[in-house]
Protein backbone atom coordinates (compact mmCIF):
# COMPACT_ATOMS: atom_id res chain seq x y z
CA UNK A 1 -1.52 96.02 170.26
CA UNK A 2 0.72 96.57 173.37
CA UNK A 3 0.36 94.78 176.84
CA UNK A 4 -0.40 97.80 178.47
CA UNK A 5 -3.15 99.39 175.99
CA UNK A 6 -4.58 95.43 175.80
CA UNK A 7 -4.58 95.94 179.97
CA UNK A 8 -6.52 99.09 179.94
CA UNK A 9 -9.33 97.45 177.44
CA UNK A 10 -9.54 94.35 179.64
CA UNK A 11 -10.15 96.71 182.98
CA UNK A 12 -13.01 98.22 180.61
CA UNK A 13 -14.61 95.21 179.09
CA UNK A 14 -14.75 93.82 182.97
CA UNK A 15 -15.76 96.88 184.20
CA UNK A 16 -18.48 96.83 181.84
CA UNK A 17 -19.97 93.62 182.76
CA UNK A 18 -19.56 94.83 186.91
CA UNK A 19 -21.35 97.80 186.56
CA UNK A 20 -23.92 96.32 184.42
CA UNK A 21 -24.43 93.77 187.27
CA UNK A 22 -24.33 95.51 190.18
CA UNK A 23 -26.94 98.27 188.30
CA UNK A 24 -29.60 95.53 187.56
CA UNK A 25 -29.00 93.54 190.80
CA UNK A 26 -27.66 95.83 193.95
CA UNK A 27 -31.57 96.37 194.91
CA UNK A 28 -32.36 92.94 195.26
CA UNK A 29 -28.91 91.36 196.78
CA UNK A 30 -27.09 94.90 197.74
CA UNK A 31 -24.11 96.07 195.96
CA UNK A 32 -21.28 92.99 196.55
CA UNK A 33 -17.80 94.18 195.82
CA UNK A 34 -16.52 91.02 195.63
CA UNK A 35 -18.45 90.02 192.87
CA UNK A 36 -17.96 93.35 191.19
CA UNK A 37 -13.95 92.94 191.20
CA UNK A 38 -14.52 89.12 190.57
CA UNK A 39 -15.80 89.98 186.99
CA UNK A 40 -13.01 92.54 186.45
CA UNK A 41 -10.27 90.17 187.56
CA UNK A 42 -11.98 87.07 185.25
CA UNK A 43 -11.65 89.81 182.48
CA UNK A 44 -7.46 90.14 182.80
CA UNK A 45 -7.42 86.52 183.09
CA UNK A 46 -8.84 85.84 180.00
CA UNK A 47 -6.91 88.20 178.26
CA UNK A 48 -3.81 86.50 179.46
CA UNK A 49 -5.18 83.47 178.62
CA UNK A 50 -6.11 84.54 174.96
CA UNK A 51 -2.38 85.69 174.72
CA UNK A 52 -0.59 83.22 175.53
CA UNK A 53 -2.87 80.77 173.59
CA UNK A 54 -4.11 82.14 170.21
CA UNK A 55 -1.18 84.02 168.23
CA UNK A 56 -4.56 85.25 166.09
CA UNK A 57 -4.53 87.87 169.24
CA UNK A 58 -1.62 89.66 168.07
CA UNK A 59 -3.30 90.89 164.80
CA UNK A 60 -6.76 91.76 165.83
CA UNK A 61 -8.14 95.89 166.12
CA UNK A 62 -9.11 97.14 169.91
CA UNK A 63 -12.39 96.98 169.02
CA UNK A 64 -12.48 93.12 168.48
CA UNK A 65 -10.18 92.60 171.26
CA UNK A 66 -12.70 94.75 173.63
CA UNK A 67 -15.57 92.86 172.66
CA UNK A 68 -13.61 89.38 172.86
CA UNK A 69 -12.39 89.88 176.01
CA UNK A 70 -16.09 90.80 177.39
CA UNK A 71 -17.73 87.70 175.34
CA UNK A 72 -15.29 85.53 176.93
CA UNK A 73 -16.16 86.99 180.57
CA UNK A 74 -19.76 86.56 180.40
CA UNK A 75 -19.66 83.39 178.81
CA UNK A 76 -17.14 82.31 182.11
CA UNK A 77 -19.38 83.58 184.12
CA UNK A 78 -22.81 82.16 183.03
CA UNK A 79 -20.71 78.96 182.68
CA UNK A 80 -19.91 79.57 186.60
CA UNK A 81 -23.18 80.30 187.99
CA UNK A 82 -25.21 77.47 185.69
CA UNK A 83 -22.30 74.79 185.89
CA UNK A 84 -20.46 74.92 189.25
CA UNK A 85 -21.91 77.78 191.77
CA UNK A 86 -23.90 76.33 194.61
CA UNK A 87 -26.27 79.16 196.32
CA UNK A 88 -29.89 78.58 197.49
CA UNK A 89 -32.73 78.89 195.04
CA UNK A 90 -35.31 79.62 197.64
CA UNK A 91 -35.51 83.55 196.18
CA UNK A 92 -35.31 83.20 192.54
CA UNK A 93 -38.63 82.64 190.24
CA UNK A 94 -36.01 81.30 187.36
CA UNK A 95 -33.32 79.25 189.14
CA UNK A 96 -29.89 80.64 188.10
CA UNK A 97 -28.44 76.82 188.54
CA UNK A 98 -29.14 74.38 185.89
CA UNK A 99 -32.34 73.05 185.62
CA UNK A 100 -33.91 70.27 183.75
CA UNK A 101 -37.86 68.92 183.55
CA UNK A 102 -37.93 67.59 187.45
CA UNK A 103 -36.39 70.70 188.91
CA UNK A 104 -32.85 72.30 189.99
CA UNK A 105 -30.21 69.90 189.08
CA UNK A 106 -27.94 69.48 191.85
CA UNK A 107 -25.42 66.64 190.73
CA UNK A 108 -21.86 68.24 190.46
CA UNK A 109 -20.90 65.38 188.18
CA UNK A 110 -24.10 66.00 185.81
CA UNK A 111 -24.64 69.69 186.19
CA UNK A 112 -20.58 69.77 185.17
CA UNK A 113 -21.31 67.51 182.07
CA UNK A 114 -24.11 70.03 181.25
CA UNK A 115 -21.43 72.97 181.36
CA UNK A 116 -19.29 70.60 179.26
CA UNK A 117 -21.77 70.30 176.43
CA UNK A 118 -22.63 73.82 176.59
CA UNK A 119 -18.75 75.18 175.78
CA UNK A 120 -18.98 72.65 173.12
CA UNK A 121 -21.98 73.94 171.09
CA UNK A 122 -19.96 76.67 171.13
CA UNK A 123 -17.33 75.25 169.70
CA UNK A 124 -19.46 73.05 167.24
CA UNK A 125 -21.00 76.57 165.90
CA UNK A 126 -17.08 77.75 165.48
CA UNK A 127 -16.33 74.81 163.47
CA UNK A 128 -19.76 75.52 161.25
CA UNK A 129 -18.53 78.79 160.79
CA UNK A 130 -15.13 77.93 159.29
CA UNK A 131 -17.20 76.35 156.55
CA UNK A 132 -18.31 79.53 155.44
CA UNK A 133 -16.62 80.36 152.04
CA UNK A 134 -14.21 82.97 151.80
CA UNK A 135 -15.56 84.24 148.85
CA UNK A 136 -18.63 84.86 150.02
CA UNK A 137 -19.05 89.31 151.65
CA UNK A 138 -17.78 90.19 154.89
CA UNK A 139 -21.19 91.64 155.60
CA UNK A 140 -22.87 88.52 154.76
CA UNK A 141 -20.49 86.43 156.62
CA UNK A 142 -20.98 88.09 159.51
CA UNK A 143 -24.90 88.10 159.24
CA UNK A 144 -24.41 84.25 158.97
CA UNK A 145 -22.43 84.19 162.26
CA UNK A 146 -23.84 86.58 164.16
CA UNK A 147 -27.91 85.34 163.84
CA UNK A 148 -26.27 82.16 164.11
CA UNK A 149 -25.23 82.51 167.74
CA UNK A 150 -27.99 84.70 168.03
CA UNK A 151 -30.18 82.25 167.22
CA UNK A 152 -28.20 79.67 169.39
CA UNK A 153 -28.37 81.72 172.34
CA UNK A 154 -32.58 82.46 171.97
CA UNK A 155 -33.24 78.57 171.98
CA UNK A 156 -30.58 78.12 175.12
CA UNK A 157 -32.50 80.92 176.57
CA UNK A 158 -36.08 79.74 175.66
CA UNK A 159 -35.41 76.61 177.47
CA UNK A 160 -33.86 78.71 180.88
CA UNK A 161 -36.63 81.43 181.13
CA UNK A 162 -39.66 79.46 179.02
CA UNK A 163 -40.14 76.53 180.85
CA UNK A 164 -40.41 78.75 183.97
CA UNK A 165 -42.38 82.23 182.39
CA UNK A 166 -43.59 81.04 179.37
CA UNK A 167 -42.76 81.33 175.49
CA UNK A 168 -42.87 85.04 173.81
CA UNK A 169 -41.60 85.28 170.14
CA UNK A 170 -40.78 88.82 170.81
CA UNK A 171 -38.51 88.07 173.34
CA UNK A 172 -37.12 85.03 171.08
CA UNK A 173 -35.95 87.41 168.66
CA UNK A 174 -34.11 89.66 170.11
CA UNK A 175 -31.06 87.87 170.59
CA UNK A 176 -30.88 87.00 166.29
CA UNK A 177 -31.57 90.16 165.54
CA UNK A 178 -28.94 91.38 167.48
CA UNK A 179 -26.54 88.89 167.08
CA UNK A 180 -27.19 89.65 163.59
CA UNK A 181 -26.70 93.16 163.71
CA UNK A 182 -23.61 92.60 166.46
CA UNK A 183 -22.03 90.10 163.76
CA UNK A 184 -22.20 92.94 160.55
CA UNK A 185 -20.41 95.04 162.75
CA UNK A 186 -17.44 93.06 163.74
CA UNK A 187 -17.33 91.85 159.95
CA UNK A 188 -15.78 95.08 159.37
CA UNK A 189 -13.43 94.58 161.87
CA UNK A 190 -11.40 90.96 161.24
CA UNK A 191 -11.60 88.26 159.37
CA UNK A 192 -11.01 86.05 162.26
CA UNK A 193 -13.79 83.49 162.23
CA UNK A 194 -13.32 82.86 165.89
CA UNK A 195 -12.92 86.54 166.66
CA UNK A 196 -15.86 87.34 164.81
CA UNK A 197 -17.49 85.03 166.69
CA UNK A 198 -16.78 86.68 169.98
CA UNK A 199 -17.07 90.40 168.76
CA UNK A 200 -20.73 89.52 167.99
CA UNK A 201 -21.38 87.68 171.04
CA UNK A 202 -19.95 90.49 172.88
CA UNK A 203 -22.34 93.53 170.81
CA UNK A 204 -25.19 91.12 171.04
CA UNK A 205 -25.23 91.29 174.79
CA UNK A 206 -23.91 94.79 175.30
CA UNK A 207 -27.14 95.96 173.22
CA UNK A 208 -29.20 93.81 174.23
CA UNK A 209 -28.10 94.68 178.48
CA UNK A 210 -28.18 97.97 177.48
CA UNK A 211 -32.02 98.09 175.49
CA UNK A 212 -33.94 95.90 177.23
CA UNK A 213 -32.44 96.12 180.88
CA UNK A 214 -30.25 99.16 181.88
CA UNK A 215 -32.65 101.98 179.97
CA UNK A 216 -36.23 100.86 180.77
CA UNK A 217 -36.56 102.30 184.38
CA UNK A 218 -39.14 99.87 185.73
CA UNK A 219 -36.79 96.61 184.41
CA UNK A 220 -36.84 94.45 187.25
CA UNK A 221 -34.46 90.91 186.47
CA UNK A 222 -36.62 88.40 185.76
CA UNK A 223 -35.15 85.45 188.04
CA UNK A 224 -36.14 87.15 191.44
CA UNK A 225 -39.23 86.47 193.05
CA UNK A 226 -39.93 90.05 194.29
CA UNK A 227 -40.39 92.88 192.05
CA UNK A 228 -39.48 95.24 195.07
CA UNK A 229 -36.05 94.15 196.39
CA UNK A 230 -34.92 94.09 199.92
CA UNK A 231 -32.48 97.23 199.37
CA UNK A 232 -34.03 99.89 198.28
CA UNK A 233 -31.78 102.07 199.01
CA UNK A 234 -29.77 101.20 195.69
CA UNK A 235 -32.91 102.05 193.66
CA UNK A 236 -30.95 105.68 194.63
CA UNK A 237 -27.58 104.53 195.30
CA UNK A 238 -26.62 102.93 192.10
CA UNK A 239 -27.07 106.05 189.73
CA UNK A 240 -23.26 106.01 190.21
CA UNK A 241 -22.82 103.24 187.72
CA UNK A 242 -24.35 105.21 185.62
CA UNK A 243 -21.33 107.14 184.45
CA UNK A 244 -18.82 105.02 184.13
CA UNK A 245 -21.12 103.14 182.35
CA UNK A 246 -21.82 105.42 179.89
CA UNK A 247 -17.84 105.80 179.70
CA UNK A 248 -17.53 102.15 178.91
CA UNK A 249 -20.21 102.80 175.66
CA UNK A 250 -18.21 105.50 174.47
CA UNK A 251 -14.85 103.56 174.45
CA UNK A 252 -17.21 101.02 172.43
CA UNK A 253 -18.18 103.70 170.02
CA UNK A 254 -14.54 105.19 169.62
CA UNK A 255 -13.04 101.84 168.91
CA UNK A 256 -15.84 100.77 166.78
CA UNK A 257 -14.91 103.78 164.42
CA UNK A 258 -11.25 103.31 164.40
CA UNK A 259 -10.74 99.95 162.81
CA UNK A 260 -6.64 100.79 162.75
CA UNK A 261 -6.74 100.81 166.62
């Protein structure tokens, strides 16, 4: 794929993960532009990173790369606002800085440490993964991966959102069944254990954003306080993320059905 046309999906995947954000969040903290370009800049970063570092890049479809590239952003960015961000908990029911048993952990040194051992699950599940056998189908390899990480990510998030609003199976399973799901699909897509890796990290979230958070119309996030934010306004206002939005899915769907790409 060619600088340029790897550009354009990087602008998209970012895009992607700043409209989704500034949809679910604008009426509680108002629409914050820095943020928004934050996630889009974070997005061409890693792609130059994944360039310059992984010669795997060269040979993988648009699709794989798109997803990649927007696995790799959230993942910064969770790792950002857990690990290092410091911003006052005073209006969030689930704290969005690390937490442990006694409350908001608030060491730099620890909370970093915490960071450090959760990009190295990660990694640990990457290294599982190679062990797969090559004989085995793509569709079942990527079953295997993707409920894996699904599965991963449920018990990270059980831990986050359970010890503050209690356990629901329901809720457990949606990131495994998605992952799952998320993981068949990029099977068909690369045999890239790493890349498959990220390609159904990045469809687990973008169906699971887009299910449970962007089309119920009464989804309020769960980590504030209020179920009314203090902007209203951008109940109204932020119908214009709808669209490009939207536009983002459809590049998803296009790429998803041209493997060659």
């Amino acid at each position: 794929m060619t600088a340029p046309a790897l550009t354009v999906l990087s602008l998209a995947a970012g895009l992607h993960g700043a409209l989704y954000g500034a949809y679910k969040d604008s009426p509680h903290e108002g629409f914050k532009l820095k943020r928004f370009l934050r996630e889009i800049a974070l997005a061409l970063a890693v792609t130059l990173a994944m360039r310059t570092w992984s010669q795997a890049t060269l040979g993988q479809s648009g699709f794989v790369l798109y997803l990649a590239v927007f696995a790799l952003t959230r993942t910064a960015t969770e790792f950002w606002k857990l690990f290092v961000r410091v911003e006052p908990q005073d209006g969030f029911r689930i704290p969005t800085q690390m937490h442990v048993v006694t409350g908001v952990l608030h060491h730099p040194l620890l909370r970093l440490m915490f960071g450090i051992g959760f990009l190295a699950s990660i990694y640990g599940l990457w290294a599982l993964f190679t062990l797969i056998p090559s004989s085995w189908p793509v569709s079942l390899r990527g079953l295997v991966v993707g409920l894996g990480i699904g599965t991963a990510e449920a018990l990270a998030g059980a831990y986050k959102d359970g010890t503050v609003e209690g356990f629901y199976w329901r809720k457990f399973f949606k990131s495994p069944t998605f992952g799952a799901i998320g993981g068949v699909i990029a099977a068909g897509h690369t045999d890239n254990v790493g890349f498959l890796l990220l390609a159904a990290i990045g469809s687990m979230r973008m169906f699971l954003e887009l299910l449970f958070k962007m089309l119920p119309s009464d989804y309020v996030p769960g980590k504030f306080r209020s179920m009314v934010g203090p902007f209203p306004e951008w109940l109204t206002r932020r119908r214009h993320f709808v669209i490009p939005y939207a536009i983002t899915w459809l590049l998803y769907l296009v790429l998803c059905s041209h493997p060659a790409w």
